[in-house]
C-alpha atoms as a PDB file:
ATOM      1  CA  UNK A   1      -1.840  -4.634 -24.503  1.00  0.00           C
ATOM      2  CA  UNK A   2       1.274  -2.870 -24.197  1.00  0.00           C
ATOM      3  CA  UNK A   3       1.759  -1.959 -19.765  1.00  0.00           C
ATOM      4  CA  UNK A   4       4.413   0.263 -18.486  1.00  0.00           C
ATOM      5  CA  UNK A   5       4.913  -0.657 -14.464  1.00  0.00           C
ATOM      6  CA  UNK A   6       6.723   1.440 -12.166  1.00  0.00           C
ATOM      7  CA  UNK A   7       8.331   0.553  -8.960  1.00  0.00           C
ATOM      8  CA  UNK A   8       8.624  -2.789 -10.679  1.00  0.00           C
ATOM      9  CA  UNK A   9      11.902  -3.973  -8.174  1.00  0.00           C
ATOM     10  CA  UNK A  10       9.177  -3.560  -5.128  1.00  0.00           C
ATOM     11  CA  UNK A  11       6.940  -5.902  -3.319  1.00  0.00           C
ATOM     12  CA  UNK A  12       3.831  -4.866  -5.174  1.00  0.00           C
ATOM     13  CA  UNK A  13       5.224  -3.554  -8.769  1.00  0.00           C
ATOM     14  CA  UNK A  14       6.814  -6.931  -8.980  1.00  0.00           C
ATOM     15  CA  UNK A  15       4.185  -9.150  -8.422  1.00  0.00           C
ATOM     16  CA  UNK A  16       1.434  -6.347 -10.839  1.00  0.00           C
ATOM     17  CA  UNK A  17       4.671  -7.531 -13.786  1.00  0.00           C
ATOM     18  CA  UNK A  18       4.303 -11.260 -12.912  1.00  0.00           C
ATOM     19  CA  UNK A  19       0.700 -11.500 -13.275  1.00  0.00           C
ATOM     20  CA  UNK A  20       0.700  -9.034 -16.968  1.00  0.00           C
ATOM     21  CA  UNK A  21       2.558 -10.910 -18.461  1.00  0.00           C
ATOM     22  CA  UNK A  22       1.306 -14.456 -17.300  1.00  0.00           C
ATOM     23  CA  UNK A  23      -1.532 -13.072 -18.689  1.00  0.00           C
ATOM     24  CA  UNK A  24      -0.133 -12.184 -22.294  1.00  0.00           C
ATOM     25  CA  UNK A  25       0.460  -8.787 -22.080  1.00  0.00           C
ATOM     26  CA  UNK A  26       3.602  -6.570 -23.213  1.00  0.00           C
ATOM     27  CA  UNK A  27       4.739  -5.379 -20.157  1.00  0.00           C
ATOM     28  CA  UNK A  28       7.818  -2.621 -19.379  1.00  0.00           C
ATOM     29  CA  UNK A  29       9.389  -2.583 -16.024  1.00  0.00           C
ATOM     30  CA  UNK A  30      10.514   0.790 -14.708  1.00  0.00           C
ATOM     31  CA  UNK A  31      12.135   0.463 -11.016  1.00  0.00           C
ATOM     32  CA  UNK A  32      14.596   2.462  -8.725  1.00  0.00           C
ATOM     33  CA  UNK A  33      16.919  -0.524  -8.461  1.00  0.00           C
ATOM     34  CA  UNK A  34      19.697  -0.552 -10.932  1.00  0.00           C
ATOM     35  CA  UNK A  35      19.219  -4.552 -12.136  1.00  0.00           C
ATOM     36  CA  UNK A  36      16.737  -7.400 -10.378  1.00  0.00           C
ATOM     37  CA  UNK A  37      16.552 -10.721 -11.246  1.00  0.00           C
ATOM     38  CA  UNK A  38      14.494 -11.871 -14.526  1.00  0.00           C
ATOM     39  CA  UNK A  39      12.053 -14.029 -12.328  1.00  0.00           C
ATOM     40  CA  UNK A  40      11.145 -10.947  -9.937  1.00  0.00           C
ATOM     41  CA  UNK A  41       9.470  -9.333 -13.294  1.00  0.00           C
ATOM     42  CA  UNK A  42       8.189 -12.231 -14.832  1.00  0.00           C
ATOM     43  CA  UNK A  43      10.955 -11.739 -17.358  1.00  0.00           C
ATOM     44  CA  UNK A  44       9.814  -8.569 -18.442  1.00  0.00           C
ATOM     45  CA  UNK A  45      12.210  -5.494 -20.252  1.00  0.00           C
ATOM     46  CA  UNK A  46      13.620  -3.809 -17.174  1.00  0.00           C
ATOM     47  CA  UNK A  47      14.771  -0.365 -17.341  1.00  0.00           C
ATOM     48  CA  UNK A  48      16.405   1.646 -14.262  1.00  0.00           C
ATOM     49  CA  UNK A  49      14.347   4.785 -13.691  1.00  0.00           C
ATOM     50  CA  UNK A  50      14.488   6.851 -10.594  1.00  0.00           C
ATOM     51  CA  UNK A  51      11.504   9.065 -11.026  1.00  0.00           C
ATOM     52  CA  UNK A  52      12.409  11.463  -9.078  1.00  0.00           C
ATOM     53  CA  UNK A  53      14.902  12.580 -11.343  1.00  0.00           C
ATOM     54  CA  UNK A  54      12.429  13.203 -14.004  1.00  0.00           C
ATOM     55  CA  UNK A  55      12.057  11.093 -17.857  1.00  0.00           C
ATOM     56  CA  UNK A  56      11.962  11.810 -21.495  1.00  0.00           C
ATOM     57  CA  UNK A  57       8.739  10.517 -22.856  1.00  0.00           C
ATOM     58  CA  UNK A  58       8.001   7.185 -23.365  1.00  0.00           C
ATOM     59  CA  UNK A  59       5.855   6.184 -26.654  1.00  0.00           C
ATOM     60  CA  UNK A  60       3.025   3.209 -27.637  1.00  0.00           C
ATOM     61  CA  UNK A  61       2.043   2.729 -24.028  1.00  0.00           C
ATOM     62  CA  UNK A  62      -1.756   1.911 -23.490  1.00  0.00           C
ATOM     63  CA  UNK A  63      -1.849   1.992 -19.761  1.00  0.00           C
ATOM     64  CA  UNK A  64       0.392   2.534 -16.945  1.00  0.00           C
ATOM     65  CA  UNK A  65       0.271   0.818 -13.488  1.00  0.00           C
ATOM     66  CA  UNK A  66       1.989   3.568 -11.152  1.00  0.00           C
ATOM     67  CA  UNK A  67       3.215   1.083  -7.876  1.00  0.00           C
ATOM     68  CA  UNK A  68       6.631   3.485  -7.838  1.00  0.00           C
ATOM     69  CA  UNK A  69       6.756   5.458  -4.154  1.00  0.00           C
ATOM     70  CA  UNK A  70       7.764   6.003  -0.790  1.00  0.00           C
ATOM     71  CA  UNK A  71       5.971   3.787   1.878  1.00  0.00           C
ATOM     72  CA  UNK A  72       7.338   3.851   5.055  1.00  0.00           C
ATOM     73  CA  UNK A  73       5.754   5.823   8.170  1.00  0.00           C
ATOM     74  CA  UNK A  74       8.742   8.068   8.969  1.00  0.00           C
ATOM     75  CA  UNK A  75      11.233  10.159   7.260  1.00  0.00           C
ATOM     76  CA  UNK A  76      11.501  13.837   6.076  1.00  0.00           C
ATOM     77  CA  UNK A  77       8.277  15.269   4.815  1.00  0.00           C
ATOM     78  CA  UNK A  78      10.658  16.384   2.023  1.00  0.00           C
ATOM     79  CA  UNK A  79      11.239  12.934   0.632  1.00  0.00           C
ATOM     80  CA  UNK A  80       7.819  11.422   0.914  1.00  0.00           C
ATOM     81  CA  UNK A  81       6.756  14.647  -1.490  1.00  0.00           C
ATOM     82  CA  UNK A  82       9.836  14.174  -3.520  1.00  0.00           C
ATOM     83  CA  UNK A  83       9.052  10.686  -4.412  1.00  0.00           C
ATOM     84  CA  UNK A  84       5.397  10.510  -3.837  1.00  0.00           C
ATOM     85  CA  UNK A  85       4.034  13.879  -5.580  1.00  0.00           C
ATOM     86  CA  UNK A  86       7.296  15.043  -8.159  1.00  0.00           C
ATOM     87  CA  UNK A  87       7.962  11.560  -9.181  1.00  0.00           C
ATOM     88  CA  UNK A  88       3.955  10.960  -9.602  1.00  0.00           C
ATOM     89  CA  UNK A  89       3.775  14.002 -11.910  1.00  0.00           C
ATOM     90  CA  UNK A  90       7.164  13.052 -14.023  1.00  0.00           C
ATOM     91  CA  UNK A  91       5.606   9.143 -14.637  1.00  0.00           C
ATOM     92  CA  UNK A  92       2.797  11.060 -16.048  1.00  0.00           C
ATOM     93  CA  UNK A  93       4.726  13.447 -17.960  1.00  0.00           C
ATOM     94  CA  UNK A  94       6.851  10.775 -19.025  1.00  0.00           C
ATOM     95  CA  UNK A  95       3.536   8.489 -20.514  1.00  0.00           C
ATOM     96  CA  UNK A  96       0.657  11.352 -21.899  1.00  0.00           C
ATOM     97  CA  UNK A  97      -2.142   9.720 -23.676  1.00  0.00           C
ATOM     98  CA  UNK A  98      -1.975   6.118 -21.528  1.00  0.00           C
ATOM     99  CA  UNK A  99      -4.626   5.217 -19.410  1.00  0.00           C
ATOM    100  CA  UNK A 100      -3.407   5.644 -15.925  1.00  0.00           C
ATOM    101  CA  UNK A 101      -3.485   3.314 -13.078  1.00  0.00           C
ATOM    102  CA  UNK A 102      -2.516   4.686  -9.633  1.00  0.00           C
ATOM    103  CA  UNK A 103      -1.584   2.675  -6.440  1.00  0.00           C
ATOM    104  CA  UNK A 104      -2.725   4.885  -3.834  1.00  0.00           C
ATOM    105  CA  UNK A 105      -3.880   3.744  -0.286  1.00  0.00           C
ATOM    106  CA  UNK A 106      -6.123   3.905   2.583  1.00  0.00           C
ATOM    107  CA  UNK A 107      -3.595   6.326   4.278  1.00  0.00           C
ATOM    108  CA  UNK A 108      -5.538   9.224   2.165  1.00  0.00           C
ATOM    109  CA  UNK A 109      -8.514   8.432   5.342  1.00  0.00           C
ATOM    110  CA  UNK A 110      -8.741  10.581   8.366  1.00  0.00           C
ATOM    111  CA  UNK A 111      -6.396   8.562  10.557  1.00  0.00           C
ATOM    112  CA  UNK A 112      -7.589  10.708  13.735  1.00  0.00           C
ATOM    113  CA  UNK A 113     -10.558   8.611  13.854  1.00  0.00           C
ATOM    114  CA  UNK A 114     -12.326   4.899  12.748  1.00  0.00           C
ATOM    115  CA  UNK A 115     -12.633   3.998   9.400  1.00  0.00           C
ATOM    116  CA  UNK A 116     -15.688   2.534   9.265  1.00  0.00           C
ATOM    117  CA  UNK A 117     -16.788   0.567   5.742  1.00  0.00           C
ATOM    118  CA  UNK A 118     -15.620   4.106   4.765  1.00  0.00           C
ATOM    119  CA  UNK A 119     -16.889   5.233   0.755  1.00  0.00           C
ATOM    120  CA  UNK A 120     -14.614   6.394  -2.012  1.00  0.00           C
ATOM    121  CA  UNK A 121     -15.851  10.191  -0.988  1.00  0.00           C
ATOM    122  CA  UNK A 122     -14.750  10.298   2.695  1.00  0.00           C
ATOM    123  CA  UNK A 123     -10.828  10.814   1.432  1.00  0.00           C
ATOM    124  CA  UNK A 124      -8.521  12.851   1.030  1.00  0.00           C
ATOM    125  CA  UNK A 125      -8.962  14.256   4.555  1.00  0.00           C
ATOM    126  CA  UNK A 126      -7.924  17.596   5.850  1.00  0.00           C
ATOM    127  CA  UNK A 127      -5.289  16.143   8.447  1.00  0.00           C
ATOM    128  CA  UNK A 128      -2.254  13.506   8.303  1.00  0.00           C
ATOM    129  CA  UNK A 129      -0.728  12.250  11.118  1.00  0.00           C
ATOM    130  CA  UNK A 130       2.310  12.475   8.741  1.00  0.00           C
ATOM    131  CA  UNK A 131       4.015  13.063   5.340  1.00  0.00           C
ATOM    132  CA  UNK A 132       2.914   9.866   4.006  1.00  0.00           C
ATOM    133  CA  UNK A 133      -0.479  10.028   4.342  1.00  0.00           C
ATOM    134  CA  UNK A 134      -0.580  13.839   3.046  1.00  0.00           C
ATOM    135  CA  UNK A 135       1.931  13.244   0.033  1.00  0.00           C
ATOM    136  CA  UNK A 136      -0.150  10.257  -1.484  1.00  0.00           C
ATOM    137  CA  UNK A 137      -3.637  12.284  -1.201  1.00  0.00           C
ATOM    138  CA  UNK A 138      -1.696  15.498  -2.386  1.00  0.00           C
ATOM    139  CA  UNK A 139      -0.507  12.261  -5.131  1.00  0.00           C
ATOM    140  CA  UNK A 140      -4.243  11.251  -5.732  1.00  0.00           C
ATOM    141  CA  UNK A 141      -5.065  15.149  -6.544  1.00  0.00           C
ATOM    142  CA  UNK A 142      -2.061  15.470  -9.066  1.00  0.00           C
ATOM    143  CA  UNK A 143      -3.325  12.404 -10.788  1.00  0.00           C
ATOM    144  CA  UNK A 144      -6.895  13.150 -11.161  1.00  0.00           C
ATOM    145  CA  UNK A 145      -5.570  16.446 -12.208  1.00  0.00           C
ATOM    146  CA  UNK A 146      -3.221  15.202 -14.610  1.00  0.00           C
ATOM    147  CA  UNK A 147      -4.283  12.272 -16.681  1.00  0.00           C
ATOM    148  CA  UNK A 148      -6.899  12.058 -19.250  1.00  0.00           C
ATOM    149  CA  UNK A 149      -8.182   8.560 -18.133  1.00  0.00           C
ATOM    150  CA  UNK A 150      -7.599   7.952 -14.497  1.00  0.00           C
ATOM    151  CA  UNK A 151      -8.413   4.553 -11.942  1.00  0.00           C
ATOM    152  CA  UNK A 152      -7.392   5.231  -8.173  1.00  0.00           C
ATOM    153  CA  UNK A 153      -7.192   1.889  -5.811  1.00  0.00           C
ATOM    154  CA  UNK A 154      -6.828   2.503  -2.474  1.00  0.00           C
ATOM    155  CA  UNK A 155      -5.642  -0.673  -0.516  1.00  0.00           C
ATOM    156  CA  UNK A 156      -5.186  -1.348   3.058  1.00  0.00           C
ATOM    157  CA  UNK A 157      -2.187  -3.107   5.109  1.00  0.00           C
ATOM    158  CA  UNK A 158      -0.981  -5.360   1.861  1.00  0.00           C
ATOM    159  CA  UNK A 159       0.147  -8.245   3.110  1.00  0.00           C
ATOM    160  CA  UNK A 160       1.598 -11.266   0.817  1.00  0.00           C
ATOM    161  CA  UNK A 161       5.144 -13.495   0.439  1.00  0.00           C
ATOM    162  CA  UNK A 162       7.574 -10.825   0.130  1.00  0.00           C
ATOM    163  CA  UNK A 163       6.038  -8.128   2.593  1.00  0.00           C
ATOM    164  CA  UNK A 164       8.546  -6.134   4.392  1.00  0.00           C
ATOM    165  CA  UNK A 165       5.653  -3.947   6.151  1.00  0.00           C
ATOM    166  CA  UNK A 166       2.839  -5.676   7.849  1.00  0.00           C
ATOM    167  CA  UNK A 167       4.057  -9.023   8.738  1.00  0.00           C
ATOM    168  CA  UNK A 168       7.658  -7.857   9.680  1.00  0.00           C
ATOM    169  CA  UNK A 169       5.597  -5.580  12.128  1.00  0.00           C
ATOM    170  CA  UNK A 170       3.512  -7.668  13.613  1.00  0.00           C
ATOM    171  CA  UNK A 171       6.374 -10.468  14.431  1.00  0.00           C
ATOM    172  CA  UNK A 172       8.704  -7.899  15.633  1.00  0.00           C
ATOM    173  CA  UNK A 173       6.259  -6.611  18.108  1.00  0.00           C
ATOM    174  CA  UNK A 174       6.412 -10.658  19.975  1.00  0.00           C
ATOM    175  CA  UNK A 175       7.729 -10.175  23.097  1.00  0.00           C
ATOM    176  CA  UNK A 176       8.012 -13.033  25.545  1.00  0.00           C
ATOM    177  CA  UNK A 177       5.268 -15.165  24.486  1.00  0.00           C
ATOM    178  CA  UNK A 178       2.973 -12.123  23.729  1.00  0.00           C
ATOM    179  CA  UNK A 179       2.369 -10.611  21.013  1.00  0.00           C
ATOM    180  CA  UNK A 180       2.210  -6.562  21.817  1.00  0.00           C
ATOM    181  CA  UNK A 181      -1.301  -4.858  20.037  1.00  0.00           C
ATOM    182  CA  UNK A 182      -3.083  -2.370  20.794  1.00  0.00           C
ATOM    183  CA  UNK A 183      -6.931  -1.371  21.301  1.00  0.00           C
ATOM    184  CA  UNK A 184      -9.075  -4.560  22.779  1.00  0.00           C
ATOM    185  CA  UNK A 185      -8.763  -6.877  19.523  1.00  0.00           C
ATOM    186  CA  UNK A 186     -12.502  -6.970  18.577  1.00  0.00           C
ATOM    187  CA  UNK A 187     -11.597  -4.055  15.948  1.00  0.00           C
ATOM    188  CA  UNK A 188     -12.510  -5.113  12.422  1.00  0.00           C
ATOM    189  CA  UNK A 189     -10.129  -4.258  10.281  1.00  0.00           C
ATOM    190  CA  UNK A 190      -9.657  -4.426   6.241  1.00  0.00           C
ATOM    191  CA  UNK A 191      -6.922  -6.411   4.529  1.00  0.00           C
ATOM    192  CA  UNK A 192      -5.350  -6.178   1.160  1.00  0.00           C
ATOM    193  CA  UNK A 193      -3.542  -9.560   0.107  1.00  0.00           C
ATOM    194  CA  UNK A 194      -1.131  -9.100  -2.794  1.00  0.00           C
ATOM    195  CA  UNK A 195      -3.272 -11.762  -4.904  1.00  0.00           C
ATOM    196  CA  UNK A 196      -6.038  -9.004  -4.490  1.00  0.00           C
ATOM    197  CA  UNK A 197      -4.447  -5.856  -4.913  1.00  0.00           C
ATOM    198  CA  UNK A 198      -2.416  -7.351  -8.111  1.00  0.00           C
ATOM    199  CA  UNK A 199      -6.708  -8.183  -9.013  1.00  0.00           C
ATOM    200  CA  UNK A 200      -7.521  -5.343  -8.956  1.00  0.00           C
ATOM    201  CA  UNK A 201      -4.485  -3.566 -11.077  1.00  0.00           C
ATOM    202  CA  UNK A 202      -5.310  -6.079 -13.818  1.00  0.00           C
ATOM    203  CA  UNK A 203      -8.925  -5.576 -13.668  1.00  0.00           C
ATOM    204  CA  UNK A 204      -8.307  -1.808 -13.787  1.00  0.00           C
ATOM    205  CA  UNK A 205      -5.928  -2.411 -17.129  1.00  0.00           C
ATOM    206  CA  UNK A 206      -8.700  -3.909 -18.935  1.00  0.00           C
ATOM    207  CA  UNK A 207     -11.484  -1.476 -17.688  1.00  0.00           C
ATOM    208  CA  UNK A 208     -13.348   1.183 -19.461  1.00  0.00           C
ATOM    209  CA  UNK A 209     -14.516   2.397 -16.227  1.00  0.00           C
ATOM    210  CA  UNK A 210     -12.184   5.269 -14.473  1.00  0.00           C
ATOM    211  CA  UNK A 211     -12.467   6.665 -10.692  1.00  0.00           C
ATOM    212  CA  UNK A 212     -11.753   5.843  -7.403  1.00  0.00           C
ATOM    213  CA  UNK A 213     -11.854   2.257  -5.926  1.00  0.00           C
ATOM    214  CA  UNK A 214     -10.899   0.791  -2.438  1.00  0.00           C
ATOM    215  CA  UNK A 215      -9.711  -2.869  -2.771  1.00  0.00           C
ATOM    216  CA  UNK A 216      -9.195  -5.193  -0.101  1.00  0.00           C
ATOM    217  CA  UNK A 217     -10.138  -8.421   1.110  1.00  0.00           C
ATOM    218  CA  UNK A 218     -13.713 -10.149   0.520  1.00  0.00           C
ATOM    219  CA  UNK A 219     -14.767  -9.436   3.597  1.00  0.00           C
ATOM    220  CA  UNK A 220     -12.929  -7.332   6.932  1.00  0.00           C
ATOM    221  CA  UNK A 221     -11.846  -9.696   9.529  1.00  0.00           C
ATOM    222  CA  UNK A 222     -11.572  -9.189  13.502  1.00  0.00           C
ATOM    223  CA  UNK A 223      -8.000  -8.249  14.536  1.00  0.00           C
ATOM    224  CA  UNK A 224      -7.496 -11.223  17.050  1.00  0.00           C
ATOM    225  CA  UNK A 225      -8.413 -13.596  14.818  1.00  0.00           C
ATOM    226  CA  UNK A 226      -6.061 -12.486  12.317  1.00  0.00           C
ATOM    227  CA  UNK A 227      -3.416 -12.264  14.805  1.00  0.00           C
ATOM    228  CA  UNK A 228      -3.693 -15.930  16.204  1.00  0.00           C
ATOM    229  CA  UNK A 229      -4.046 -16.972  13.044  1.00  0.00           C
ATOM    230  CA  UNK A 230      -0.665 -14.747  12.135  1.00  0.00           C
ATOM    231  CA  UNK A 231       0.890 -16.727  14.978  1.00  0.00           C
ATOM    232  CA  UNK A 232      -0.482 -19.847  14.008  1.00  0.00           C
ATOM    233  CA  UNK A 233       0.788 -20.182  10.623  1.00  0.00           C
ATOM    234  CA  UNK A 234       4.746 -19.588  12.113  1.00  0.00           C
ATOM    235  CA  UNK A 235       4.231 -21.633  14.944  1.00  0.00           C
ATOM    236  CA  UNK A 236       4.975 -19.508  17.283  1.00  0.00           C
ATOM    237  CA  UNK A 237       3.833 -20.127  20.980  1.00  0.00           C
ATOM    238  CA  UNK A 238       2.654 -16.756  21.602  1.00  0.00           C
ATOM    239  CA  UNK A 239      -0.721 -15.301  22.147  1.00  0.00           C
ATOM    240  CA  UNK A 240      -1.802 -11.579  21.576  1.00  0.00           C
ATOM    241  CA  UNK A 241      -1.379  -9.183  24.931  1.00  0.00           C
ATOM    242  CA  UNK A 242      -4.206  -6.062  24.608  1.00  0.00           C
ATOM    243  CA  UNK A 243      -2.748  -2.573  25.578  1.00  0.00           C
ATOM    244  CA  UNK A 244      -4.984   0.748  25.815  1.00  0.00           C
ATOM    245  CA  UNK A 245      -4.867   3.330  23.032  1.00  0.00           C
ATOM    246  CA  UNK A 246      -5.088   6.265  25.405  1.00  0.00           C
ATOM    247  CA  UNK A 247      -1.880   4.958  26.959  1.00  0.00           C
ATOM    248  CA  UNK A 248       0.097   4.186  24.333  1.00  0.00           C
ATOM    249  CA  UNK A 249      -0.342   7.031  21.621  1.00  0.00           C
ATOM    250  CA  UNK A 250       1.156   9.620  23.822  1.00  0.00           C
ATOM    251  CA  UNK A 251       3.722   7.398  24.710  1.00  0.00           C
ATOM    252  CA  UNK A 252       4.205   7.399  20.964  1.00  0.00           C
ATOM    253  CA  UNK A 253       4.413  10.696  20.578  1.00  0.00           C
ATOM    254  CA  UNK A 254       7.212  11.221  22.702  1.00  0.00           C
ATOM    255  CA  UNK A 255       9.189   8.661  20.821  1.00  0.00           C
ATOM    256  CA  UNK A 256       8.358  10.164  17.699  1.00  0.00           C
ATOM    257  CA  UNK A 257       9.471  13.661  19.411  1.00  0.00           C
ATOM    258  CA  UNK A 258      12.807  12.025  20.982  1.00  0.00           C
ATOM    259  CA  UNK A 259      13.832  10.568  17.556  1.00  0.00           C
ATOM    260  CA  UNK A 260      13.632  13.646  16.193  1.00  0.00           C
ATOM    261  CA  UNK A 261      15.158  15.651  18.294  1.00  0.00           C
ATOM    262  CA  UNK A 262      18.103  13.162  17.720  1.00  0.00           C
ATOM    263  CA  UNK A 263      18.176  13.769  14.053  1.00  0.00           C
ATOM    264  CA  UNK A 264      17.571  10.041  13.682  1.00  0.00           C
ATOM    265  CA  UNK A 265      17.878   8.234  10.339  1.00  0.00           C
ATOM    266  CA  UNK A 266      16.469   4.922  11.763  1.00  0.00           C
ATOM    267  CA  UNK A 267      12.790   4.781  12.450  1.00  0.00           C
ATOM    268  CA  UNK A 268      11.570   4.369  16.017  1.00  0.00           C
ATOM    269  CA  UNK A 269       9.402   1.281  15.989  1.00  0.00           C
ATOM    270  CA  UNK A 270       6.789   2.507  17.776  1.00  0.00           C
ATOM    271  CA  UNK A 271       4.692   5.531  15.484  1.00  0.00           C
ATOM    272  CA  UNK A 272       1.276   6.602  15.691  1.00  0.00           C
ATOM    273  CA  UNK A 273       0.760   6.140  12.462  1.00  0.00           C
ATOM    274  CA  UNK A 274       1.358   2.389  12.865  1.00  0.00           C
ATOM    275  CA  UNK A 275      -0.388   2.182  16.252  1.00  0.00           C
ATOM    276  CA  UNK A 276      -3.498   3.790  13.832  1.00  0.00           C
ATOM    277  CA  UNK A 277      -3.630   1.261  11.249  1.00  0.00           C
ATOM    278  CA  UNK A 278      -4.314  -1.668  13.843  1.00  0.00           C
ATOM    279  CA  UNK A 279      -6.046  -0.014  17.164  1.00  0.00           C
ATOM    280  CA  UNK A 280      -9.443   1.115  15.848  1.00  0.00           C
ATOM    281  CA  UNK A 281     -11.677   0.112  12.932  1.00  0.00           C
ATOM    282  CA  UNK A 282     -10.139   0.342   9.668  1.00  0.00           C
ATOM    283  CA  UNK A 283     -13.003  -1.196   6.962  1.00  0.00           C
ATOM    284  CA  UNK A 284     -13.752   0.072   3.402  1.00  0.00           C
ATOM    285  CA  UNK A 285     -16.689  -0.292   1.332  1.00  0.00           C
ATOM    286  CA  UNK A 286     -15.419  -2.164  -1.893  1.00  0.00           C
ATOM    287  CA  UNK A 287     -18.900  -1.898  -4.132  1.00  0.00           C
ATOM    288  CA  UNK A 288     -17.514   0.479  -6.391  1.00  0.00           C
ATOM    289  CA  UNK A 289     -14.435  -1.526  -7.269  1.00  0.00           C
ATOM    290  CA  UNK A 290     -17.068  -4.697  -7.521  1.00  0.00           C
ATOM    291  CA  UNK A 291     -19.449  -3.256  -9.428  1.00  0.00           C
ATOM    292  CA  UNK A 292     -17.202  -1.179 -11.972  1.00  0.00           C
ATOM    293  CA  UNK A 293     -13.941  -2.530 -12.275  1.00  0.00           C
ATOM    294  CA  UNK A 294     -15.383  -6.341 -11.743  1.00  0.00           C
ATOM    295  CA  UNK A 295     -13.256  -7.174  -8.856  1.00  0.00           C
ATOM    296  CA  UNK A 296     -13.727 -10.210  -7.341  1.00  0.00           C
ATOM    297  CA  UNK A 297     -11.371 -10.729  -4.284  1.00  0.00           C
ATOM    298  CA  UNK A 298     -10.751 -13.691  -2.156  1.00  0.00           C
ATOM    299  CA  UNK A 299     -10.937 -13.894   1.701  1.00  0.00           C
ATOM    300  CA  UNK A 300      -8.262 -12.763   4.162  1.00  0.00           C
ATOM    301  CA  UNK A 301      -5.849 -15.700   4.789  1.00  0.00           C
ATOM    302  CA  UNK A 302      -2.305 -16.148   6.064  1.00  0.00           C
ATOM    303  CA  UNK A 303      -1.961 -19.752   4.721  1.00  0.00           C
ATOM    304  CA  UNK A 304       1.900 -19.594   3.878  1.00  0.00           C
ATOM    305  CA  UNK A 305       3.160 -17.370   6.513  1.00  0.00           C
ATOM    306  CA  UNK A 306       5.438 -19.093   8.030  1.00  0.00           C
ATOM    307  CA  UNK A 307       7.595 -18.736   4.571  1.00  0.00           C
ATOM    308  CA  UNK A 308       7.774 -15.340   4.407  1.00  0.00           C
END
């Protein structure tokens, strides 16, 4: 099978080239970066494409695993629509006829309220607490829109060696011996290792079945466990410190408000969007992506932190 990946010089599109062609496949790496190292690929052909600035097509591709995007939780609505809609639509341009494989995530979810073992048919919602959320369901649309033979998978909070999102987050929020969360900790939430997301993009490859799939762990887990368990595996001597979620998201707010008033370039580290991924109940249903695309995912673990 010849596989085109985007975003290949990421966390995600990296490891989706590893795996393809440990497995045999032809792959083609497509990433933002202008060179990366042979290993980071799996020692696929690496070509420099920003897809924002649009493609010629590309010929005797069978499917295409579309990691390429912006995922961050703040910046200029502008950009996230640039990148996340414009550069969607070019990588499908760019490959007509291949069978289409779409990185998406649980972002697309009302985030003004629990996610609770939410179905493929509760997203995209009507309201995004900002750009990043609203570009990849405006993303999702484009796709389904666009490409004869579509398969959507919607992970949540990916997690793996090589994150620069979740686990960055979590350890930067250790303050003193206390690890700063918010909500009461009995939340359940839904996680998305690498191994399992990079599962489910190979599983999705080999499919006949198209549609929409969440994909995350086995089974959700309950925040404070994962968090001690976080802590655990970097040996750190810190334990997790509870603060309300009526308190703090209006406290975010401001923030969010003050850094933008400033014209700021940097992010402010605390966002509503990130306070939402963690403070409630965030759990998806995964029988669709079990029963059609055959995914079988392992459990939620952190063995290996501490070498991220």
């Amino acid at each position: 099978m010849r596989v085109a990946v985007t975003g290949a010089s990421g966390f995600v599109g990296g490891a989706v080239c590893r795996a393809l062609v440990a497995r045999g496949d032809e792959v083609l790496a497509y990433g933002r970066r202008q060179w990366v190292d042979t290993d980071r690929v799996g020692g696929a052909a690496y070509t420099s494409w920003d897809i924002t600035e649009g493609a010629t097509g590309f010929a005797g591709v069978d499917v295409v695993v579309h990691c390429a995007g912006t995922v961050t939780d703040w910046g200029p609505a502008e950009g996230f629509f640039r990148t996340n809609v414009g550069g969607t639509g070019r990588v499908l341009e760019a490959f007509p006829g291949a069978r289409f494989v779409h990185v998406s995530t649980a972002s697309v979810y009302d985030p003004y309220r629990p996610t609770r073992m939410a179905t493929e048919d509760q997203a995209p919602a009507r309201r995004y607490v900002n750009a990043y959320g609203a570009s990849k369901a405006a993303a999702e649309r484009a796709v389904l829109a666009g490409a004869r033979d579509a398969v959507i998978l919607r992970p949540h909070a990916v997690y793996g060696p090589g994150d620069t999102t979740l686990l960055p987050r979590v350890l930067g929020a250790v303050r003193g011996g206390r690890l700063l969360a918010v909500g009461d900790g009995r939340q359940r939430i839904s996680l998305t290792s690498l191994g399992n997301l990079v599962r489910a993009c190979l599983a999705a490859c080999s499919s006949q079945r198209g549609g929409i799939f969440n994909v995350t762990d086995a089974e959700p887990v309950v925040l404070d466990d994962a968090l001690r368990e976080i802590l655990a595996e970097r040996h750190l001597a810190a334990s997790p410190l509870y603060l309300p979620l009526r308190a703090v998201l209006p406290l975010a707010a401001l923030v969010e408000g003050a850094f933008l008033l400033a014209n700021s370039s940097r992010p402010p580290r605390l966002t509503r969007y990130a306070i939402g991924h963690l403070a409630v109940e965030r759990t998806l249903d995964i029988t669709a992506a079990r029963r059609d695309l055959g995914y079988a995912p392992a459990a939620t673990s952190f063995r290996g932190a501490a070498r991220w």
